[in-house]
Protein backbone atom coordinates (compact mmCIF):
# COMPACT_ATOMS: atom_id res chain seq x y z
CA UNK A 1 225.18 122.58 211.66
CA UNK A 2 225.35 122.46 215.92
CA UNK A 3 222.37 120.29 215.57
CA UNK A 4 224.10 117.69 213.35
CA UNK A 5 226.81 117.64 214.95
CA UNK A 6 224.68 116.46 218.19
CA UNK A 7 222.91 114.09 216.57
CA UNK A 8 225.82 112.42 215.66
CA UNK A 9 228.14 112.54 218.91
CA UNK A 10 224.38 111.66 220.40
CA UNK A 11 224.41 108.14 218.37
CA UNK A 12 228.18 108.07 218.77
CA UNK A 13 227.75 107.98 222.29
CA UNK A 14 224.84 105.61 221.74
CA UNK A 15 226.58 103.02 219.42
CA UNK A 16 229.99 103.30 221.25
CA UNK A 17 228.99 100.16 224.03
CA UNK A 18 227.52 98.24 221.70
CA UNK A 19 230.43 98.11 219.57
CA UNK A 20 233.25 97.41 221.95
CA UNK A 21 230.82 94.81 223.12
CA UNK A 22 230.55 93.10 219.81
CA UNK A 23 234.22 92.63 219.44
CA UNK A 24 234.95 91.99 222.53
CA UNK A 25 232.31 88.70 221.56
CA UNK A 26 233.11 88.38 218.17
CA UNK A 27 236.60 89.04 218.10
CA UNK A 28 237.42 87.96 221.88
CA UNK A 29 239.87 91.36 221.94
CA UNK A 30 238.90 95.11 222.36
CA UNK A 31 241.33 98.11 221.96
CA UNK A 32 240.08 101.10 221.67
CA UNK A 33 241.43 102.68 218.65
CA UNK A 34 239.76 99.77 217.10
CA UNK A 35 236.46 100.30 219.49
CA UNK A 36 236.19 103.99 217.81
CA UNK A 37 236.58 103.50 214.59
CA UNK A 38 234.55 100.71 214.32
CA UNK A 39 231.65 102.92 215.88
CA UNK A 40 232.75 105.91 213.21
CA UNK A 41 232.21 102.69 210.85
CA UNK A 42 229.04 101.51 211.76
CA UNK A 43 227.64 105.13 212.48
CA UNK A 44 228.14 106.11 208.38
CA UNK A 45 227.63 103.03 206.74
CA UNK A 46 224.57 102.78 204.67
CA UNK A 47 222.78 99.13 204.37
CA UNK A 48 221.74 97.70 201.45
CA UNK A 49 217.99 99.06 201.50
CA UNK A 50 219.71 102.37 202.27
CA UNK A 51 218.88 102.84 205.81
CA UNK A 52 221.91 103.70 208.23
CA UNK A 53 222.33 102.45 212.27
CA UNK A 54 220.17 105.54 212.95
CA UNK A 55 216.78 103.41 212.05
CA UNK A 56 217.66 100.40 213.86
CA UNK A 57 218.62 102.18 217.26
CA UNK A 58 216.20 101.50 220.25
CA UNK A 59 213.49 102.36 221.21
CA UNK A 60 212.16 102.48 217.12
CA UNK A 61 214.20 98.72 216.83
CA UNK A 62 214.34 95.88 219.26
CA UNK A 63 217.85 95.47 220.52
CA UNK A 64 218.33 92.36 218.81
CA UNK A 65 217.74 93.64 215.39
CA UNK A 66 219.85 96.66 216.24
CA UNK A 67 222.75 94.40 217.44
CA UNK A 68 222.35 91.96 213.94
CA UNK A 69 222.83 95.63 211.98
CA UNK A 70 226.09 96.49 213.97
CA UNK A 71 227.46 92.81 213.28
CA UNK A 72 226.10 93.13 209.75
CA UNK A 73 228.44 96.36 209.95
CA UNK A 74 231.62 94.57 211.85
CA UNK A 75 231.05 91.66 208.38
CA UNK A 76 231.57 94.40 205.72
CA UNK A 77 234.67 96.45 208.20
CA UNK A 78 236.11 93.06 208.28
CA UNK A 79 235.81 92.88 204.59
CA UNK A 80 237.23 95.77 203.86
CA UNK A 81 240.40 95.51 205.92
CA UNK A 82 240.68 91.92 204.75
CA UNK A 83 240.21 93.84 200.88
CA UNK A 84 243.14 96.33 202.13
CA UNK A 85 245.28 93.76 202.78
CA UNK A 86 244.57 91.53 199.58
CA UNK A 87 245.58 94.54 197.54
CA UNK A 88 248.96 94.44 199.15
CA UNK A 89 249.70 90.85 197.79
CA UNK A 90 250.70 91.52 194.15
CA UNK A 91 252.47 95.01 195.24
CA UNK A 92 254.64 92.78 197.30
CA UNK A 93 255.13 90.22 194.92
CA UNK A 94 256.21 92.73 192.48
CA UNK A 95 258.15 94.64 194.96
CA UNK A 96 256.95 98.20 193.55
CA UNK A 97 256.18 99.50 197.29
CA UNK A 98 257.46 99.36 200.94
CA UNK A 99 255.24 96.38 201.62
CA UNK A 100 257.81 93.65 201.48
CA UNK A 101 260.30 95.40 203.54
CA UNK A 102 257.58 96.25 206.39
CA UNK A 103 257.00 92.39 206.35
CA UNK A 104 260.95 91.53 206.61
CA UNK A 105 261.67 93.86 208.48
CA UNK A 106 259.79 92.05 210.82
CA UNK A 107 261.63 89.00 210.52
CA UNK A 108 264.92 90.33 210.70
CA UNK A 109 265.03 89.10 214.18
CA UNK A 110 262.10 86.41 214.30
CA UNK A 111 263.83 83.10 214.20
CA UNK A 112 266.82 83.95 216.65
CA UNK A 113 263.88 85.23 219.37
CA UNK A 114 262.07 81.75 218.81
CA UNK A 115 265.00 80.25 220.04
CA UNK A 116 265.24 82.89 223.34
CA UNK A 117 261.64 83.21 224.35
CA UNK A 118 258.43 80.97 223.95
CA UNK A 119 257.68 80.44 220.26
CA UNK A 120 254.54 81.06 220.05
CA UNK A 121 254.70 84.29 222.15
CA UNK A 122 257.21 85.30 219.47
CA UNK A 123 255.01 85.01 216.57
CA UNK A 124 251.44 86.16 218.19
CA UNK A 125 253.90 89.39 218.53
CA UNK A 126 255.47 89.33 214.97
CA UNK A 127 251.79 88.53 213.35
CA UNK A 128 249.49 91.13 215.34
CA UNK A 129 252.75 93.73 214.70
CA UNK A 130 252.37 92.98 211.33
CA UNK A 131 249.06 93.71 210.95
CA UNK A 132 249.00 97.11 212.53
CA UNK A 133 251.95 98.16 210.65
CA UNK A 134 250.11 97.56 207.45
CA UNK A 135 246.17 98.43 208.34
CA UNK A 136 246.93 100.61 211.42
CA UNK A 137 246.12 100.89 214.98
CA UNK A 138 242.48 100.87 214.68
CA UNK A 139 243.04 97.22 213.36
CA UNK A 140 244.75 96.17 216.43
CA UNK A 141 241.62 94.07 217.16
CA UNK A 142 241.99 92.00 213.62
CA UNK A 143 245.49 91.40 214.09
CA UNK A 144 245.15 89.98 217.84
CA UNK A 145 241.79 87.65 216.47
CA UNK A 146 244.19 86.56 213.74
CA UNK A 147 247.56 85.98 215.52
CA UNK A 148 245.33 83.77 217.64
CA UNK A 149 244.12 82.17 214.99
CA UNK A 150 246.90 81.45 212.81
CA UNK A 151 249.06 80.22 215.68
CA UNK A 152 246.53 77.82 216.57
CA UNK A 153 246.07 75.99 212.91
CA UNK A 154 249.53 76.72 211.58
CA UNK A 155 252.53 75.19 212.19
CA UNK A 156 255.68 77.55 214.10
CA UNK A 157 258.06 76.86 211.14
CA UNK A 158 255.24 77.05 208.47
CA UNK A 159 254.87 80.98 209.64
CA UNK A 160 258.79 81.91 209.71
CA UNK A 161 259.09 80.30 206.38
CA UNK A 162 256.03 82.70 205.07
CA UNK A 163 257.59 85.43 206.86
CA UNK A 164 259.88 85.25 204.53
CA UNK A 165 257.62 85.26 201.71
CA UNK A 166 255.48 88.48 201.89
CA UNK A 167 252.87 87.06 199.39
CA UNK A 168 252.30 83.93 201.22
CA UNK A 169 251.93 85.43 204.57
CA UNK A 170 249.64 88.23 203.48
CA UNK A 171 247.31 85.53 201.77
CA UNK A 172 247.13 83.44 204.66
CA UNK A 173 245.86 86.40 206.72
CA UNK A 174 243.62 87.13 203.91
CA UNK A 175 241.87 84.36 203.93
CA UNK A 176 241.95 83.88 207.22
CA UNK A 177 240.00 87.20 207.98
CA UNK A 178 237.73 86.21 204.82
CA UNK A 179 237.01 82.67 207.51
CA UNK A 180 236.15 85.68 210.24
CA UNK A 181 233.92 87.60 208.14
CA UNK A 182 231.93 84.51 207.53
CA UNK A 183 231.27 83.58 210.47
CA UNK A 184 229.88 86.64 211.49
CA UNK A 185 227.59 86.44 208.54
CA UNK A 186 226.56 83.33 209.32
CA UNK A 187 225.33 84.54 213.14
CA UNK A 188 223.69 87.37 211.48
CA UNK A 189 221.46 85.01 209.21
CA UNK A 190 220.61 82.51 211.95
CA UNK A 191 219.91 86.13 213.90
CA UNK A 192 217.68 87.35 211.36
CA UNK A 193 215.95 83.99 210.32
CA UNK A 194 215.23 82.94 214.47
CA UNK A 195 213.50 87.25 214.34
CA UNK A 196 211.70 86.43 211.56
CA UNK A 197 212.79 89.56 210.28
CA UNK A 198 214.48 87.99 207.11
CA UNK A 199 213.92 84.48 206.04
CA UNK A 200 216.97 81.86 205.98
CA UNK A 201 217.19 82.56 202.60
CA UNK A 202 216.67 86.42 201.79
CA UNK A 203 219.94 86.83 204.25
CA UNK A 204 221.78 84.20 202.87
CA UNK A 205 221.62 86.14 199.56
CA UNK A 206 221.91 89.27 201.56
CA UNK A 207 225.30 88.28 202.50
CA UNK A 208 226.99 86.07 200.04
CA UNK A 209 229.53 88.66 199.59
CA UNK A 210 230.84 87.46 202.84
CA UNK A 211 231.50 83.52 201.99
CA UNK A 212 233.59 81.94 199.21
CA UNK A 213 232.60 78.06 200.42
CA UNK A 214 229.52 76.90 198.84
CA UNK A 215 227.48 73.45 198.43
CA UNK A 216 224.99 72.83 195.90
CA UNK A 217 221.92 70.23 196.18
CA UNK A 218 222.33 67.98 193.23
CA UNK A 219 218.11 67.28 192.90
CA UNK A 220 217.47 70.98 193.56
CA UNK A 221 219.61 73.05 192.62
CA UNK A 222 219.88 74.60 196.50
CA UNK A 223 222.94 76.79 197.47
CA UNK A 224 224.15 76.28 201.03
CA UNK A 225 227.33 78.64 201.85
CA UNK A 226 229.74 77.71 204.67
CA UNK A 227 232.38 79.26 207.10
CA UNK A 228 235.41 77.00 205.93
CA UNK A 229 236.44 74.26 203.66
CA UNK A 230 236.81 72.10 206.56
CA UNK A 231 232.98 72.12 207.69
CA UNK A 232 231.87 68.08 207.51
CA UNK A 233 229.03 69.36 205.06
CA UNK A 234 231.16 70.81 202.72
CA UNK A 235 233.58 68.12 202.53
CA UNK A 236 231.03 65.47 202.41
CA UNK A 237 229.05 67.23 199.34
CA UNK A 238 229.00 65.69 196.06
CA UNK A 239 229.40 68.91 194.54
CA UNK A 240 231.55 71.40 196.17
CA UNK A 241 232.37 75.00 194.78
CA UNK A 242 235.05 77.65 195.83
CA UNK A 243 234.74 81.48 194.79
CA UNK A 244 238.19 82.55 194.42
CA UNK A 245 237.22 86.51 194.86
CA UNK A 246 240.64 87.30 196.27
CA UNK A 247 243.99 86.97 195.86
CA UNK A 248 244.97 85.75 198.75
CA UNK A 249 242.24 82.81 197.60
CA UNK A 250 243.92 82.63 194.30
CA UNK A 251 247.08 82.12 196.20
CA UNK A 252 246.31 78.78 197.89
CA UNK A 253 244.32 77.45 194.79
CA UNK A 254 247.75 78.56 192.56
CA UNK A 255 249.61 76.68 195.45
CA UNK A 256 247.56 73.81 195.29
CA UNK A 257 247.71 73.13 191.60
CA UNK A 258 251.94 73.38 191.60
CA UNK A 259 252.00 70.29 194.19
CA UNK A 260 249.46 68.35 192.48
CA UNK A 261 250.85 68.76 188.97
CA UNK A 262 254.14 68.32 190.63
CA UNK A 263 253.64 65.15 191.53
CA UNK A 264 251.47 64.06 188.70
CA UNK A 265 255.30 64.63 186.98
CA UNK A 266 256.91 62.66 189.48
CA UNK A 267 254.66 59.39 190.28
CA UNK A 268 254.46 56.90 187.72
CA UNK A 269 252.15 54.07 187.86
CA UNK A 270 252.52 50.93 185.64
CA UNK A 271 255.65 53.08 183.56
CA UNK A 272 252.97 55.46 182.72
CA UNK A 273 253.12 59.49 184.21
CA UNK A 274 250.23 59.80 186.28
CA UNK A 275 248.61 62.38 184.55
CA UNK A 276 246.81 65.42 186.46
CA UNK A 277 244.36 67.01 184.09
CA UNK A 278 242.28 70.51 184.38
CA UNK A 279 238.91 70.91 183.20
CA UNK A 280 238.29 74.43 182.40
CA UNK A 281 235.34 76.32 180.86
CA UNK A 282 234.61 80.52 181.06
CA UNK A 283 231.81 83.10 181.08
CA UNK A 284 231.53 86.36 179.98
CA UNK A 285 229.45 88.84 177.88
CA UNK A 286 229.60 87.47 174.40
CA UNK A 287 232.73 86.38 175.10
CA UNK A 288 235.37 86.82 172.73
CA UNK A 289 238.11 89.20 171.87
CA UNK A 290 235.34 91.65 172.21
CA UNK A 291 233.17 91.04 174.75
CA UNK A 292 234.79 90.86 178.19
CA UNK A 293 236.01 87.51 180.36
CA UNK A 294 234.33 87.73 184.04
CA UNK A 295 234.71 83.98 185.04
CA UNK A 296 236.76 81.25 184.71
CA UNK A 297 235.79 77.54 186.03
CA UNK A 298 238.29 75.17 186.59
CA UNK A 299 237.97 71.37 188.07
CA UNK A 300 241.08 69.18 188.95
CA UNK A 301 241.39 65.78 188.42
CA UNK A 302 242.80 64.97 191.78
CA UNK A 303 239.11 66.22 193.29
CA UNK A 304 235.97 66.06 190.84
CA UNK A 305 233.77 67.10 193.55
CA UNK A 306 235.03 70.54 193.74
CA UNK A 307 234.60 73.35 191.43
CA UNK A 308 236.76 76.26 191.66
CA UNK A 309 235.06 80.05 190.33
CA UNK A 310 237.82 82.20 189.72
CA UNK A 311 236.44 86.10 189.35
CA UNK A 312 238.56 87.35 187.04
CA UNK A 313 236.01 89.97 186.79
CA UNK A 314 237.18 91.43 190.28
CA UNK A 315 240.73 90.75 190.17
CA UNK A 316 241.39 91.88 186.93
CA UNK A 317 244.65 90.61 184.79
CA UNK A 318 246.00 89.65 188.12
CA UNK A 319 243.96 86.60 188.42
CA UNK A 320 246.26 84.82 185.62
CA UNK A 321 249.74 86.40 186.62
CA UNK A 322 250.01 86.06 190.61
CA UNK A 323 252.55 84.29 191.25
CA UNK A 324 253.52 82.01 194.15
CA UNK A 325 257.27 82.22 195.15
CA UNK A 326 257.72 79.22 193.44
CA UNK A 327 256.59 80.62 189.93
CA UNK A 328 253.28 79.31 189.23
CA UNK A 329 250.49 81.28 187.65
CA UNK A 330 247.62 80.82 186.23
CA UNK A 331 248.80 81.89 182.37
CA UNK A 332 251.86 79.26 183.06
CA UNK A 333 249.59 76.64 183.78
CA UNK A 334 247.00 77.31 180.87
CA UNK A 335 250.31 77.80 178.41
CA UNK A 336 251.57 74.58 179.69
CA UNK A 337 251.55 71.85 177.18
CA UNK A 338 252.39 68.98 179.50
CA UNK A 339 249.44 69.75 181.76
CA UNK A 340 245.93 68.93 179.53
CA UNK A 341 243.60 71.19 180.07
CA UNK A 342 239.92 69.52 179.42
CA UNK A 343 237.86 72.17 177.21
CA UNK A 344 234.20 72.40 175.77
CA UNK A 345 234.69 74.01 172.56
CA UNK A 346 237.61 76.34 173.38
CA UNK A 347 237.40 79.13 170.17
CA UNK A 348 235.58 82.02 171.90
CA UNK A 349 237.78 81.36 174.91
CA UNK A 350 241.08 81.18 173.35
CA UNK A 351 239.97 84.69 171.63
CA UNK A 352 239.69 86.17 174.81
CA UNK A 353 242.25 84.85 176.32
CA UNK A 354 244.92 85.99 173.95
CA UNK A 355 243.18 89.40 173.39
CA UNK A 356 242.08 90.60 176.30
CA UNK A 357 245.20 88.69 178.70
CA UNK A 358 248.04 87.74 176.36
CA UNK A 359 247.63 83.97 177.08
CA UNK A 360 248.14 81.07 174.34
CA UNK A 361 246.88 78.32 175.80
CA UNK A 362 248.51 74.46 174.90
CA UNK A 363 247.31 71.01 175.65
CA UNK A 364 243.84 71.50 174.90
CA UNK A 365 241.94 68.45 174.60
CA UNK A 366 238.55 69.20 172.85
CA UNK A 367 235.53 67.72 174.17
CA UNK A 368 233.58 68.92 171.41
CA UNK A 369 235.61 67.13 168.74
CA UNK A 370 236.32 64.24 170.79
CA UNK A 371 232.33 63.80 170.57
CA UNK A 372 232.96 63.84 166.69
CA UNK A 373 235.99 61.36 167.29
CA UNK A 374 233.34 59.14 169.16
CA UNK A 375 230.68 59.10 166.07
CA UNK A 376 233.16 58.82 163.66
CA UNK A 377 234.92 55.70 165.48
CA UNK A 378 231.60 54.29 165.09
CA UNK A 379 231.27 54.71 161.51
CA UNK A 380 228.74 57.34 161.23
CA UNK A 381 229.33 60.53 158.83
CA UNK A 382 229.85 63.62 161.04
CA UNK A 383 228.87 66.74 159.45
CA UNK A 384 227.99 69.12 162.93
CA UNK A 385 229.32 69.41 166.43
CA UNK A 386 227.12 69.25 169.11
CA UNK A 387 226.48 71.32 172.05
CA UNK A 388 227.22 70.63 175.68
CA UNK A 389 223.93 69.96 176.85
CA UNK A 390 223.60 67.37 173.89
CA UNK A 391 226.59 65.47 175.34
CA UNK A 392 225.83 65.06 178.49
CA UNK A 393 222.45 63.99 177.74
CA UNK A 394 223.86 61.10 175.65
CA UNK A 395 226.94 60.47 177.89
CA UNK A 396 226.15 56.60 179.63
CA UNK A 397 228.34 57.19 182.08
CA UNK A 398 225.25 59.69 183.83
CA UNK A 399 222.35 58.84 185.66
CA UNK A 400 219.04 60.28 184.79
CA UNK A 401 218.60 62.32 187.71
CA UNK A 402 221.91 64.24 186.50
CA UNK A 403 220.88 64.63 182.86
CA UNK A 404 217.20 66.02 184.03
CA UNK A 405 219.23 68.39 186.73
CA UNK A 406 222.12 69.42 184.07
CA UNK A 407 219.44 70.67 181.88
CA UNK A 408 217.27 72.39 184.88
CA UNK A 409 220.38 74.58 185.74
CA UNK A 410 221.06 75.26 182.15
CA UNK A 411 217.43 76.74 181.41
CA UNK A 412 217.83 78.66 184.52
CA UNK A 413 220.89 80.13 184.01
CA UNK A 414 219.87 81.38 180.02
CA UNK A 415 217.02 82.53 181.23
CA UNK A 416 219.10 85.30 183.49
CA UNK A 417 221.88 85.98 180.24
CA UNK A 418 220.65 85.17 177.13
CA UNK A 419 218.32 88.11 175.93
CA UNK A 420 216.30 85.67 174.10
CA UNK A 421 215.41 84.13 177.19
CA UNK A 422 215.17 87.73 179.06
CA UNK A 423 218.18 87.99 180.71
CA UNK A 424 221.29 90.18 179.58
CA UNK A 425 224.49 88.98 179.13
CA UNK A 426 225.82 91.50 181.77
CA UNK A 427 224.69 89.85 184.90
CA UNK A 428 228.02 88.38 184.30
CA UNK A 429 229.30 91.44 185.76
CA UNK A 430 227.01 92.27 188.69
CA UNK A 431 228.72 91.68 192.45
CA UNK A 432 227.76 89.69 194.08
CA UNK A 433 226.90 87.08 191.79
CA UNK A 434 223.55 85.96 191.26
CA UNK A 435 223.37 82.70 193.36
CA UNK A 436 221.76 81.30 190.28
CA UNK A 437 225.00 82.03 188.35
CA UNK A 438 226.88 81.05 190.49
CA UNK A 439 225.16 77.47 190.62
CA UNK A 440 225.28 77.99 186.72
CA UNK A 441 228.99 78.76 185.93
CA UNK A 442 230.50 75.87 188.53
CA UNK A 443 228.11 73.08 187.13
CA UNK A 444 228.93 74.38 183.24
CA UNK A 445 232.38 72.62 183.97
CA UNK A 446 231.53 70.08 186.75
CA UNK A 447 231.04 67.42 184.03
CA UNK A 448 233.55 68.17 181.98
CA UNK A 449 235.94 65.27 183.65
CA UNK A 450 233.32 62.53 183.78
CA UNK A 451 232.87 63.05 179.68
CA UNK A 452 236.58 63.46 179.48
CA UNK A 453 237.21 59.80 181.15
CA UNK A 454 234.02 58.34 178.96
CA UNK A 455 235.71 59.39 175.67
CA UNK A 456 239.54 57.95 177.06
CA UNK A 457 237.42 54.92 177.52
CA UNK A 458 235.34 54.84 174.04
CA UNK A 459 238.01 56.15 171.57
CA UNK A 460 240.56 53.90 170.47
CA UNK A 461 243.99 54.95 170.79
CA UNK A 462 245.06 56.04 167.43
CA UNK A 463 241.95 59.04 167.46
CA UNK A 464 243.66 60.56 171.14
CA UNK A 465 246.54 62.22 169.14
CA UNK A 466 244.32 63.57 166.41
CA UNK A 467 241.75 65.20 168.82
CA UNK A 468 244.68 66.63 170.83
CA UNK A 469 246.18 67.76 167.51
CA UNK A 470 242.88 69.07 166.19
CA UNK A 471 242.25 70.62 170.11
CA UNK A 472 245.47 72.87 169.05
CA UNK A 473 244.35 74.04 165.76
CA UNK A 474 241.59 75.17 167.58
CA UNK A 475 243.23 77.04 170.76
CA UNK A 476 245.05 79.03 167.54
CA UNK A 477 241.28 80.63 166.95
CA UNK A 478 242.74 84.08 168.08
CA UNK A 479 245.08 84.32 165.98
CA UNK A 480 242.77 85.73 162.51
CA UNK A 481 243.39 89.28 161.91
CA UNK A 482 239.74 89.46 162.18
CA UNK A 483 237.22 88.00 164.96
CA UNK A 484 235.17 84.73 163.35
CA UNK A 485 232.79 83.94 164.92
CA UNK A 486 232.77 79.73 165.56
CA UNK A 487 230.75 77.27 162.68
CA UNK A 488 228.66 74.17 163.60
CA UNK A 489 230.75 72.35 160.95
CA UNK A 490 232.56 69.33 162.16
CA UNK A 491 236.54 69.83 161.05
CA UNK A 492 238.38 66.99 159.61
CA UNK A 493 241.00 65.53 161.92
């Protein structure tokens, strides 16, 4: 027992420097509650090929590798505080805790002692208070990194206004911790990769837990993750995807869909409403009322470049009822009939969404039977839907290069979940994703717009009606007493 207890105030003592050095670089701050318990951190944590700080200590490790462990550490503490605090944001919301008044309480005083002292003095106080109230002194690090941070790329009467909004403010420092922990992964990957001790692409898959901003190669299929939304290759990327894993995620991408469908209500163009449409498609395994929803892709008109993976999977029944303090949610905006939502064959969606989440979905327009619309228009005799893939092969309005890539991601992605193809539907469930998933579930729906605006365009107008009409009979599939599983037959409409 004496022995063990040497060993460890031995590494302790060992680890302790190195530590407070890495936040004091990392972070640009160092306190020392949060210098010890970072070191208590790193000093039990157990990697992912189950080795602890122990094995990567000098002289059996070069210093460099043993420094890339105790930032690969710092990523996952930084993830879990960030977790700690994205737990908080529907207990505020709902008000079932002391959360929200910790958070006003705070403000009580906040706008009167802008006015007295320098502003932004004021609220690098208010924020870094705020965070050690909620996480603790140990955190005292985190909340001076973040104050910095948020005072530098928010505006002064942007944060009072969130102040007092517990939600908002807690979701801002969410994500802006989740923009810390990547950054940290992505020096431990260019670390690893200049060692040669992992290759570029081991430790990218390594730590993909750590990012939620992700690129995809359209000719191969390549997944590139990034620090931000703001980085020039993610914004100049033809196709674009962002994991919401959190809620304070969830809570921009909620916020972001209320002003665009906002305004979609208020412009007109030509005496027309200019509509804002969502394309939405969702995995699971077998998913209906039965077999369990883990992802849900959405795509908004007002950017087809960008992909949106919400994990419903992590954030449970949450993901469709956080709220932003102006009342949107996801449920409200998937029950919404004024806002069309863009679907592939909703029936085993609708199932599960009604089952398993108590949602009834409205303003479905069926891509599916708009395909039937389409042959019918032309005079042929529809007996069968087709699939997806089908579709977009046919669809003019794609290049070649697209078709041959559409179907490449497809095979891959059924050979991982379709036990045909050896893979099991439960990869679904596995954290963190599979990149190949990943790559899999965004590009299912990234499409879903272009064949959306090619059947506007080839359908005259008196079939739009009857494919929205016949889009509703179908989002009522949940509604049997029994589960039926969906037929190849073409409806009438």
């Amino acid at each position: 027992m004496h022995g063990t207890t040497r060993r460890t105030d031995y590494l302790y003592q060992q680890l302790q420097p190195v530590a407070r050095n890495v936040l004091e670089v990392v972070l640009e701050s160092e306190f020392e509650d949060s210098t010890h318990a970072f070191t208590l951190y790193v000093a039990s944590f157990r990697f992912a090929d189950g080795t602890d700080i122990a094995a990567w200590m000098p002289p059996i490790q070069p210093e460099a590798l043993m420094r890339g462990h105790v930032l690969e550490g710092l990523a996952h503490w930084i993830r879990g505080k960030a977790h700690q605090l994205d737990t908080m944001i529907p207990v505020a919301q709902a008000g079932l805790s002391l959360v929200s008044e910790q958070l006003q309480a705070c403000t009580t005083q906040l706008e009167q002692a802008c006015f007295q002292s320098s502003p932004s003095e004021v609220l690098v106080e208010f924020l870094f208070a705020c965070v050690v109230e909620l996480l603790g002194r140990e955190a005292a690090c985190l909340g001076s990194a973040l104050a910095g941070m948020m005072i530098q790329q928010a505006d002064r009467h942007e944060i009072v206004h969130m102040a007092q909004s517990p939600s908002t403010l807690l979701a801002l420092m969410v994500r802006k911790l989740e923009e810390m922990q990547a950054k940290v992964g992505k020096v431990i990957m260019e670390l690893y990769n200049d060692m040669n001790y992992m290759s570029y692409d081991d430790s990218k898959n390594l730590l993909m837990m750590f990012f939620q901003y992700y690129t995809v190669e359209i000719h191969t299929g390549t997944l590139e993750v990034h620090e931000t939304n703001e980085e020039p290759q993610f914004v100049d990327s033809q196709f674009r995807v962002n994991l919401v894993d959190s809620f304070g995620c969830l809570m921009k991408l909620l916020c972001h869909l209320e002003t665009v469908t906002g305004q979609a209500n208020r412009e007109q163009t030509g005496g027309r409403r200019n509509e804002t449409v969502l394309a939405v498609d969702f995995e699971g395994v077998k998913l209906c009322r039965h077999g369990p929803l883990c992802l849900v892709q959405m795509m908004c008109s007002d950017d087809p470049t960008l992909v949106y993976v919400l994990d419903v999977h992590i954030l449970g029944r949450r993901a469709f009822t956080l709220t932003t303090p102006q009342g949107t949610c996801m449920k409200g905006l998937l029950e919404e009939h004024s806002i069309r939502k863009i679907w592939f064959d909703p029936r085993n969606d609708v199932d599960a969404l009604y089952h398993q989440f108590g949602i009834i979905p409205r303003g479905i327009f069926d891509l599916q039977l708009a395909e039937v619309a389409d042959r019918r228009n032309r005079g042929l005799n529809v007996y069968f839907v087709q699939g997806l893939q089908k579709c977009l092969v046919q669809c003019a309005d794609l290049q070649a290069d697209q078709k041959v890539f559409a179907d490449r991601i497809n095979q891959l992605g059924k050979s991982l979940f379709e036990p045909t193809n050896g893979g099991q539907y439960e990869i679904f469930q596995l954290r963190p994703l599979n990149p190949v998933i990943l790559v899999y579930a965004a590009h299912d729906s990234r499409y879903l717009l272009v064949l959306y605006e090619h059947f506007l365009q080839s359908l005259n107008q008196g079939w739009i009606p009857r494919v929205l009409q016949a889009g509703d009979q179908r989002g009522r599939w949940w509604s049997t007493h029994d589960y039926v599983t969906p037929s190849p037959d073409a409806p009438d409409f």
